[in-house]
Protein backbone atom coordinates (compact mmCIF):
# COMPACT_ATOMS: atom_id res chain seq x y z
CA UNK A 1 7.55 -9.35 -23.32
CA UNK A 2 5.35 -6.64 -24.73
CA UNK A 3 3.31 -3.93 -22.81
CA UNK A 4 0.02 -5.13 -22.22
CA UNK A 5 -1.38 -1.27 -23.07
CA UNK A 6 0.29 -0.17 -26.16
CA UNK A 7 2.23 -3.61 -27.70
CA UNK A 8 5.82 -2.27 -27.43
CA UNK A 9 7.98 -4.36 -26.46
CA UNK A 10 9.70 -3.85 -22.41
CA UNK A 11 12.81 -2.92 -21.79
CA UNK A 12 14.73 -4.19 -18.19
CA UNK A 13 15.73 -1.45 -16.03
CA UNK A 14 17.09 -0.86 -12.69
CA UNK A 15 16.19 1.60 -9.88
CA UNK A 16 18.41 1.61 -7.21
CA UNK A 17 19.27 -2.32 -7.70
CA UNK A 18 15.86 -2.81 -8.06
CA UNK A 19 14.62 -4.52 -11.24
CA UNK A 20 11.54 -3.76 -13.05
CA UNK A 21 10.24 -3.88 -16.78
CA UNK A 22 9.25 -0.19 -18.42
CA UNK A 23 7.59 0.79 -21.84
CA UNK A 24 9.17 3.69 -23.19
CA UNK A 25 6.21 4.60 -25.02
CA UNK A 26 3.68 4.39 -22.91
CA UNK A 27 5.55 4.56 -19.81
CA UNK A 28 4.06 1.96 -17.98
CA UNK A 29 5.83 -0.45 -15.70
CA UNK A 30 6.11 -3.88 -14.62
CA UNK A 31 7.36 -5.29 -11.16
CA UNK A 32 7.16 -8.15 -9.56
CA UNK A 33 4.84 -7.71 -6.25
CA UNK A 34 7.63 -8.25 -3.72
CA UNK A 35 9.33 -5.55 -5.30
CA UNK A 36 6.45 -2.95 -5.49
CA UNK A 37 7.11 -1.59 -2.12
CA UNK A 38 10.76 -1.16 -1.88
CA UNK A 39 10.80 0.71 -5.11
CA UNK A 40 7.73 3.44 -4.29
CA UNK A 41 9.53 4.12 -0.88
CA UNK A 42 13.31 4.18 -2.31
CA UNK A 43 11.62 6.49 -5.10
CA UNK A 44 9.76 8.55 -2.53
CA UNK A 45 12.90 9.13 -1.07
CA UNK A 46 14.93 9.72 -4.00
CA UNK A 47 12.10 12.18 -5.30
CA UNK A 48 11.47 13.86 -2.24
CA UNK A 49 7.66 12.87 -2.41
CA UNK A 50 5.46 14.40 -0.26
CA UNK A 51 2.49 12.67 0.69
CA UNK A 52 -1.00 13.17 -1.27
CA UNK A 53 -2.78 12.69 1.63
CA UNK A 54 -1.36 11.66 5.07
CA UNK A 55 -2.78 8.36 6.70
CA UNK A 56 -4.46 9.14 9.97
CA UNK A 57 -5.74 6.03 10.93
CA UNK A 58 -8.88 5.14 8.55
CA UNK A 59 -9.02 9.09 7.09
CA UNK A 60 -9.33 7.75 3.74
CA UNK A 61 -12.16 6.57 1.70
CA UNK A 62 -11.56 3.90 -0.82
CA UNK A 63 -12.96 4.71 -4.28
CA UNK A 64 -14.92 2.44 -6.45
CA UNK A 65 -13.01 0.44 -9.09
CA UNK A 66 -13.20 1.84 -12.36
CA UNK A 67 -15.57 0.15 -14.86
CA UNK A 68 -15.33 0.51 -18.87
CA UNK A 69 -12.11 -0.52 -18.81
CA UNK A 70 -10.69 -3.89 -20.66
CA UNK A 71 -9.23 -6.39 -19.02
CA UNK A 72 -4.97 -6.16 -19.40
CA UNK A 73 -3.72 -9.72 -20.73
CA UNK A 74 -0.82 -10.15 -17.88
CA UNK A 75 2.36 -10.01 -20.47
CA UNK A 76 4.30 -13.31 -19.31
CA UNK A 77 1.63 -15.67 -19.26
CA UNK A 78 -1.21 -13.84 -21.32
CA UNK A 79 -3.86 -14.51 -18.57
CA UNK A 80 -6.15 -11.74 -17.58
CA UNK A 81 -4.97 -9.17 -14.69
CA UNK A 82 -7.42 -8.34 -12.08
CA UNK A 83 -8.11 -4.19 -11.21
CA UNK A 84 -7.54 -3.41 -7.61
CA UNK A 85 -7.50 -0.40 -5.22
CA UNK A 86 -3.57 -0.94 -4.47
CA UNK A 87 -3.66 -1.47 -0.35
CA UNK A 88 -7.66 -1.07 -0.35
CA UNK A 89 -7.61 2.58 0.21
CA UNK A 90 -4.43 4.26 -1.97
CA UNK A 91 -7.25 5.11 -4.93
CA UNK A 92 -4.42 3.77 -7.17
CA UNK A 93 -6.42 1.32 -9.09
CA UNK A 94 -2.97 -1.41 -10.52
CA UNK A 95 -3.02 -4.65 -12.89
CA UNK A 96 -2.43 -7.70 -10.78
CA UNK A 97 -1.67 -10.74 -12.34
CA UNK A 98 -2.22 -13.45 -9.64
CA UNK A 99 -0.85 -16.34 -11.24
CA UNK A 100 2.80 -14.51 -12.36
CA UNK A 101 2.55 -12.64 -8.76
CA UNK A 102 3.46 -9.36 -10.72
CA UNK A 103 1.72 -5.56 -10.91
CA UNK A 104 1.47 -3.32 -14.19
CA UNK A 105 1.47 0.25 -13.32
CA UNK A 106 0.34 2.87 -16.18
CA UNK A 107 2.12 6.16 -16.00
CA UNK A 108 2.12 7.92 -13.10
CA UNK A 109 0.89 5.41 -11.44
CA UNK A 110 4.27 4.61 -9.06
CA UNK A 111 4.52 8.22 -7.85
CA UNK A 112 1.05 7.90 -6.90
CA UNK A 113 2.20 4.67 -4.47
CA UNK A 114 4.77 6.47 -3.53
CA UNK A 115 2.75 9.22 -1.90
CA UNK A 116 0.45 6.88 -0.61
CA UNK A 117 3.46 5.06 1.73
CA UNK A 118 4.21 8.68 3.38
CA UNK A 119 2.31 8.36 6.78
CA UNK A 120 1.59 10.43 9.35
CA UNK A 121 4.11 10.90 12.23
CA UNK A 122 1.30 10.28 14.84
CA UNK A 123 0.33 6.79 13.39
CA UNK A 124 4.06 5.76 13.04
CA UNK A 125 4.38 6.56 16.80
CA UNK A 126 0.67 4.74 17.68
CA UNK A 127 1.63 1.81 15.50
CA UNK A 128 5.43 1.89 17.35
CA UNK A 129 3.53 2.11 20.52
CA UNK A 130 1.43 -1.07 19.53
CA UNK A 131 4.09 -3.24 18.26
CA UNK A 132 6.00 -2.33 22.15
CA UNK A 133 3.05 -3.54 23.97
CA UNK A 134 2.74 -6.36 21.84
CA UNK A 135 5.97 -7.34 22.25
CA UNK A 136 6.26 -6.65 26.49
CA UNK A 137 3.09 -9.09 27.01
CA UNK A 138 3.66 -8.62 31.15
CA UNK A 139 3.44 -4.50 30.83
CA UNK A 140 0.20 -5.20 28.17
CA UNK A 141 -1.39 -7.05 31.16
CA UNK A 142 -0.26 -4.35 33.32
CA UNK A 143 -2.62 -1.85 31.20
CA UNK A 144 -5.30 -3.99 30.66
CA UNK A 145 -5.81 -4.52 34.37
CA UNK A 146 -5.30 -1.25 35.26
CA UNK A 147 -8.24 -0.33 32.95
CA UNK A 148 -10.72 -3.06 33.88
CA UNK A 149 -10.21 -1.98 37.58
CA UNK A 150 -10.85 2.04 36.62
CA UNK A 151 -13.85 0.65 34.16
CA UNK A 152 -15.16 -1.50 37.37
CA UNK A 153 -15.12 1.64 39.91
CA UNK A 154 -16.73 3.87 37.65
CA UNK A 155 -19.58 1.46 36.93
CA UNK A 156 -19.72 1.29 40.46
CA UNK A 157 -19.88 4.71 41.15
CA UNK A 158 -22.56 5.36 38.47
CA UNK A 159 -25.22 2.30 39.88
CA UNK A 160 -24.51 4.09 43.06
CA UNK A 161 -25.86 7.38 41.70
């Protein structure tokens, strides 16, 4: 397969087990989407990344896709990728091709993902917190009822007033 940015042809490599395709002139890379994730966080932790900006529940605003650009031919089945904002809000804009299920990344472009899967202690805990509730539906109920009685007395107490 050739790179779909500078025609050179890709070279198989491994990261930690994990396969991918690389130009070594460019330095772009392509991975297979299931595989995206599991090498930005094994690199994050191999690199010691520190986050570019920490996720704080919605504290980051998605930028526009960039226009001008061509459209990348996909490099196994020479359809056209599509340009997306990786996880809507990473501003890491990748190549998708949805018919081989695969990413291109230009340079740079992994180390960027990387950063962007380094969250914020506080929503690890909230989301831990969430996925507890979830899974204890009898102490969920609990809550909720609590609250929809404390809700009912204070809109009590303020037609009252």
């Amino acid at each position: 397969m050739d790179c779909p940015v500078c025609n050179h042809s890709l070279e198989a490599m491994k990261f930690q087990y994990l396969p991918f395709l690389a130009c070594k002139e460019c330095r772009g890379i392509w991975v297979e989407t299931k595989m995206l994730r599991h090498l930005a966080t094994r690199l994050a932790a191999e690199k010691d990344i520190k986050p570019n900006k920490l996720i704080g529940l919605g504290s980051r605003t998605p930028l526009p896709k960039p226009k001008g650009e061509p459209v990348r031919l996909c490099p196994q089945c020479g359809k056209g990728m599509k340009k997306a904002n990786y996880a809507y809000d990473s501003n890491v804009f990748i190549d998708r091709c949805d018919t081989c299920d695969c990413i291109w990344l230009d340079k740079g472009e992994m180390e960027r993902l990387a950063a962007h899967y380094q969250i914020d202690e506080k929503a690890v805990m909230i989301g831990r917190d969430l996925i507890k509730n979830l899974n204890e539906p009898e102490e969920l109920i609990e809550y909720l009822s609590l609250a929809v009685t404390v809700i009912y007395i204070l809109m009590r107490l303020m037609l009252r007033i």
